[in-house]
Protein backbone atom coordinates (compact mmCIF):
# COMPACT_ATOMS: atom_id res chain seq x y z
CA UNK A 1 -8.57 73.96 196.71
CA UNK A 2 -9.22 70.40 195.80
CA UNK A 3 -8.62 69.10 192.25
CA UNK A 4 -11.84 69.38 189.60
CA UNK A 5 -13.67 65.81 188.85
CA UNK A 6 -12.41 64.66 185.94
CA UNK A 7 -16.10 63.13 185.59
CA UNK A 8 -17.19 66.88 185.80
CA UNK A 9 -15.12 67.90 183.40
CA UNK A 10 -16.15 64.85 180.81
CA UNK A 11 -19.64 65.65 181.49
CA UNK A 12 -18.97 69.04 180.45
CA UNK A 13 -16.82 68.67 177.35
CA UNK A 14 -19.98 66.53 176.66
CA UNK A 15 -22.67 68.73 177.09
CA UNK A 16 -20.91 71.59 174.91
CA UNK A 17 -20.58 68.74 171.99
CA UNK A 18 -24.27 68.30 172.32
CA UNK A 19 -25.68 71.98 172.98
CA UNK A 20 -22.73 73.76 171.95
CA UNK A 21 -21.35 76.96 174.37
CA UNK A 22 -24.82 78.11 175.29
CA UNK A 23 -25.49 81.42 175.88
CA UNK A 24 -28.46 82.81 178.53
CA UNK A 25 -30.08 86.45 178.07
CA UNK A 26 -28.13 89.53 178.19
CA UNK A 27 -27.03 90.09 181.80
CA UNK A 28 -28.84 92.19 183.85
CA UNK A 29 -27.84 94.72 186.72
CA UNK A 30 -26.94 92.46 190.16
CA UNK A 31 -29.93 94.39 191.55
CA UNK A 32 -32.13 93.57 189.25
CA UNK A 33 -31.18 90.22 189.14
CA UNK A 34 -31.43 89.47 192.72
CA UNK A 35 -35.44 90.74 192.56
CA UNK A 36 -35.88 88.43 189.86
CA UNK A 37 -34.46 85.64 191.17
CA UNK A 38 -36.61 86.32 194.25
CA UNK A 39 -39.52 86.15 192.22
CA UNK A 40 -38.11 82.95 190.18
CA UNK A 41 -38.64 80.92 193.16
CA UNK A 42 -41.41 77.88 193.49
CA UNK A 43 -42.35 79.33 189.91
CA UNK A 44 -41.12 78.94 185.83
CA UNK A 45 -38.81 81.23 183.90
CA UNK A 46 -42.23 82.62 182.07
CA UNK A 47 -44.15 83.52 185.07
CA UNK A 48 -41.07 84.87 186.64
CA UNK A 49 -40.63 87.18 183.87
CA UNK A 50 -44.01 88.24 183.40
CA UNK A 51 -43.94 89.32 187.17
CA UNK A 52 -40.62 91.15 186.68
CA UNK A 53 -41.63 93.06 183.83
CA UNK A 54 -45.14 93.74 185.41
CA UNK A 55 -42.73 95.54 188.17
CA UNK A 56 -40.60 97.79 185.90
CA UNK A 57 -44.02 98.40 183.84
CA UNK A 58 -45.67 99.88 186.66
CA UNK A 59 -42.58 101.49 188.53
CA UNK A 60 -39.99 103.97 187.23
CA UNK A 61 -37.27 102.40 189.63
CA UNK A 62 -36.33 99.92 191.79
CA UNK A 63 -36.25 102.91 194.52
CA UNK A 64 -40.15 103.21 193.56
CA UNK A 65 -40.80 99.79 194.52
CA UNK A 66 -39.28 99.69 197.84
CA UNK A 67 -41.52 102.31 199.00
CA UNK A 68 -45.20 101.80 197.12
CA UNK A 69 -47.59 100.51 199.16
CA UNK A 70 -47.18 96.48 199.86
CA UNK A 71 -50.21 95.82 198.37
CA UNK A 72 -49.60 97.66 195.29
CA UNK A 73 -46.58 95.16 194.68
CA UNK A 74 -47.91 91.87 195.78
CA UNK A 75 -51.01 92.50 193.18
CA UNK A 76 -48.09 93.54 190.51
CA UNK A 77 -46.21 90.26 191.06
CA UNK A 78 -49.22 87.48 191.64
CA UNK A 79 -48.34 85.74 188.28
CA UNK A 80 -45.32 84.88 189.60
CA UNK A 81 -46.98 83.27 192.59
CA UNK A 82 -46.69 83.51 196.72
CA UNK A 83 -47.21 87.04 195.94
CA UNK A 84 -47.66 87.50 199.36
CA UNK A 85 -44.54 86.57 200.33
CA UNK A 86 -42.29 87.38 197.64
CA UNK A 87 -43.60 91.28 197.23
CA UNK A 88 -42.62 91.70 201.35
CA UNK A 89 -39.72 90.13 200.65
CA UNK A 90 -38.71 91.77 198.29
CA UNK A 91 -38.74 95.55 199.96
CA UNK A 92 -37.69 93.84 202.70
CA UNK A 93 -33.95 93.21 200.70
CA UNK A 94 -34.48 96.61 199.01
CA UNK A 95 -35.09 98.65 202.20
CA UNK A 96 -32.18 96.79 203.83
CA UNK A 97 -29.48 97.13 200.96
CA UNK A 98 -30.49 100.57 201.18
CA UNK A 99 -30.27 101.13 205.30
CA UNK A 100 -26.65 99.42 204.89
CA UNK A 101 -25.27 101.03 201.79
CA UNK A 102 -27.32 104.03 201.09
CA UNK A 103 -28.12 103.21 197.34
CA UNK A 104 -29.15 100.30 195.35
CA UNK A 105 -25.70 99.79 193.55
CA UNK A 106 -24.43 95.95 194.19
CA UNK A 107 -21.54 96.45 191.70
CA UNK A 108 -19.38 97.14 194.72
CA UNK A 109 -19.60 93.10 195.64
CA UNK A 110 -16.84 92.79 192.56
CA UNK A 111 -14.47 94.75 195.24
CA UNK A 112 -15.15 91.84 197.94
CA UNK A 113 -13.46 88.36 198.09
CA UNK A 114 -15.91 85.25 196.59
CA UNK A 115 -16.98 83.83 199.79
CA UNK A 116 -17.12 87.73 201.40
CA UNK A 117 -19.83 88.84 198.35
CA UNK A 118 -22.18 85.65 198.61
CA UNK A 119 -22.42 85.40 202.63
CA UNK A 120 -23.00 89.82 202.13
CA UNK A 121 -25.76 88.73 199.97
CA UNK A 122 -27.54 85.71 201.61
CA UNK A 123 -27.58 87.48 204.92
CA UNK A 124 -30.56 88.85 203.30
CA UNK A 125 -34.02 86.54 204.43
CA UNK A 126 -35.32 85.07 201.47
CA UNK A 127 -31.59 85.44 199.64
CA UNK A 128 -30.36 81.19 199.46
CA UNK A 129 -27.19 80.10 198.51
CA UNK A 130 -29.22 79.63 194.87
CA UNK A 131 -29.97 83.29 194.88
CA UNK A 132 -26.66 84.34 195.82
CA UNK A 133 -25.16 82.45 193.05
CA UNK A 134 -27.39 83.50 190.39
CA UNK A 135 -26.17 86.95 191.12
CA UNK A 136 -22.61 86.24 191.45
CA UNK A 137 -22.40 84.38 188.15
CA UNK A 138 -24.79 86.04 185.89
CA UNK A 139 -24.56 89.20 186.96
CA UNK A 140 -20.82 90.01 188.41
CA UNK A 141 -19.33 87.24 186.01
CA UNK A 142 -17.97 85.52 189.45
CA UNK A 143 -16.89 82.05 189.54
CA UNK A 144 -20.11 80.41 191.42
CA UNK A 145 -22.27 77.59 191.07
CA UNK A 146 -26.06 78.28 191.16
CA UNK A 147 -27.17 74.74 192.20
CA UNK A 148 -31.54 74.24 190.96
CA UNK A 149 -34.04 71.39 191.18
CA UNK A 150 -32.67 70.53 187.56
CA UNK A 151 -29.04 70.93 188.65
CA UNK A 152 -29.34 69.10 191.77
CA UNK A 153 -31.32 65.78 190.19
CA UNK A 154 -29.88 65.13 187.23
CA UNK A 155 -26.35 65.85 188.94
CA UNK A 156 -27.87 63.01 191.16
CA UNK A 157 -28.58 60.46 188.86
CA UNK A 158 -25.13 61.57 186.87
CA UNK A 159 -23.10 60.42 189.97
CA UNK A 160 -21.19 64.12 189.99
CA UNK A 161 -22.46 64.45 193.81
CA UNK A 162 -22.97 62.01 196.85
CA UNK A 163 -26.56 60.80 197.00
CA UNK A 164 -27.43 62.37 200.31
CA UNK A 165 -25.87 65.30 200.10
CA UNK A 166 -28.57 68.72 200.88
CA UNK A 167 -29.23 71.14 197.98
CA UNK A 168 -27.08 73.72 200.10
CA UNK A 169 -24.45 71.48 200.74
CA UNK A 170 -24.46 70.67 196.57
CA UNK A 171 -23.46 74.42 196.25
CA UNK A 172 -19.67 74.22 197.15
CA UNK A 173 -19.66 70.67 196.40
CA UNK A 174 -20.19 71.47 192.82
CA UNK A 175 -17.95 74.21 192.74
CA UNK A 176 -15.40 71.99 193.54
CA UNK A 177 -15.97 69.40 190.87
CA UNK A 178 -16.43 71.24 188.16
CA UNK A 179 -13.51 73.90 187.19
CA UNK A 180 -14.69 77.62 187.50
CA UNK A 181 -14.28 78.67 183.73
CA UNK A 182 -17.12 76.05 182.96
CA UNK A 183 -19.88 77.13 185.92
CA UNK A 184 -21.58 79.38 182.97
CA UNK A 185 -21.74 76.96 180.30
CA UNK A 186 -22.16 73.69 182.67
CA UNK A 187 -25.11 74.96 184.17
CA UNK A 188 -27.18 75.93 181.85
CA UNK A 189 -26.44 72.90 179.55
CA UNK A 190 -27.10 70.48 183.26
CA UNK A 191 -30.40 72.58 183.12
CA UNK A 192 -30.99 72.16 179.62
CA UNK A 193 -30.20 68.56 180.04
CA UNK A 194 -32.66 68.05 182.43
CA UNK A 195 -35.75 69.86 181.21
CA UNK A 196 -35.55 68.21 177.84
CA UNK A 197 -34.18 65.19 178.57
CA UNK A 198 -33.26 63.93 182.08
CA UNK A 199 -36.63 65.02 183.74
CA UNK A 200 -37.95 64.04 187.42
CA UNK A 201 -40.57 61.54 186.51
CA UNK A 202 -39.25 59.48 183.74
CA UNK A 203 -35.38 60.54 181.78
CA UNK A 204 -34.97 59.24 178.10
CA UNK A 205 -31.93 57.72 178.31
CA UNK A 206 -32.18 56.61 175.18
CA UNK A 207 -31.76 60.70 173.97
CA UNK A 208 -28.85 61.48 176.38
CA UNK A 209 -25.75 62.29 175.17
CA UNK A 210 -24.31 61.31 178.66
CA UNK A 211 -25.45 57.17 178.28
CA UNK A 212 -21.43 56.43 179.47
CA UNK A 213 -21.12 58.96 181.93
CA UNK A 214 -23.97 58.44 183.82
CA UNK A 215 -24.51 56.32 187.07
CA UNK A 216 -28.40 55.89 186.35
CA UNK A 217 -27.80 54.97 182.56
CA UNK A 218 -25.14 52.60 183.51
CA UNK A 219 -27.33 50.69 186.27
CA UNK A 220 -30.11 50.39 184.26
CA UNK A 221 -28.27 48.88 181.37
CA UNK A 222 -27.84 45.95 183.53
């Protein structure tokens, strides 16, 4: 496995002076985590968890959701948006975890090999390599790199990935560059970084605490 970026690492070691080790919510169950990172999609962290909680308001269990009527969930989840996609989807994964392993237990991806766990879970339609590695990290406590519209711009402008490169391809790109002990805390200070700071129409440079580390800063200066 190729060496991390040192850049990476600097960027990091950055970010933790500025934000300090950052911690997210309590983790949740891989299952549960994978629905509501299904519903986090094309949406915000508050409608997603609106949606989420509407779901374990109106059903006892996971189990219950897969088999109430479709219509019953899409109406449950519409805050979250693309209800009708995201509530077929989402018995979709349920009805198929449960056809393959006969329960809705994921902890047994912690007995599979990295690479072995995510392509188990993105053979799932609607289940990215985002998804995957949502569940993976925040879940399982695995060493992978969820890769987000904040992740993959301001890692952009940063100069920590190759201009062209696809969202997908960012996934193991990333992973590479930055060591594994930091994917927790590196990516949800890069998201941090880029909601309240570097955001898509117009960063403040002028607030970063990245202004020598960054490609963007550094043209711009000239």
């Amino acid at each position: 496995m190729p060496e991390p970026s040192q850049h990476a690492v600097d960027v990091h070691a950055s970010l933790l002076a500025f934000y300090g080790e950052p911690v997210w919510r309590n983790p949740l169950p891989a299952i549960d985590e994978l629905v509501s990172t299904i519903l986090s999609q094309n949406t915000n962290d508050i409608n997603r968890d609106k949606a989420f909680n509407a779901l374990q308001a109106r059903y006892p269990s996971w189990e219950a959701v897969r088999d109430a009527p479709v219509e019953s969930v899409v109406d449950c989840i519409r805050v979250a948006g693309l209800a009708n996609q995201k509530g077929p989807r989402i018995q979709q994964v349920l009805n198929q975890i449960t056809a393959e392993r006969g329960n809705l237990d994921l902890s047994f991806l912690n007995g599979m090999a990295l690479e072995e766990a995510r392509g188990w879970l993105m053979k799932f339609n609607g289940v990215g390599p985002k998804t995957a590695a949502i569940v993976l990290c925040f879940s399982l406590g695995r060493p992978a790199f969820p890769v987000d519209t904040h992740i993959y711009r301001v890692t952009g402008r940063i100069g920590l990935r190759p201009e062209k490169i696809s969202v997908e391809d960012a996934h193991p790109y990333l992973e590479e560059a930055f060591p594994p002990e930091t994917y927790y805390a590196a990516h949800l200070n890069i998201i941090r970084l880029g909601r309240e700071i570097c955001q898509a129409r117009k960063p403040d440079c002028t607030r970063c605490p990245l202004p020598n580390l960054c490609e963007y800063a550094k043209k711009n200066r000239q």
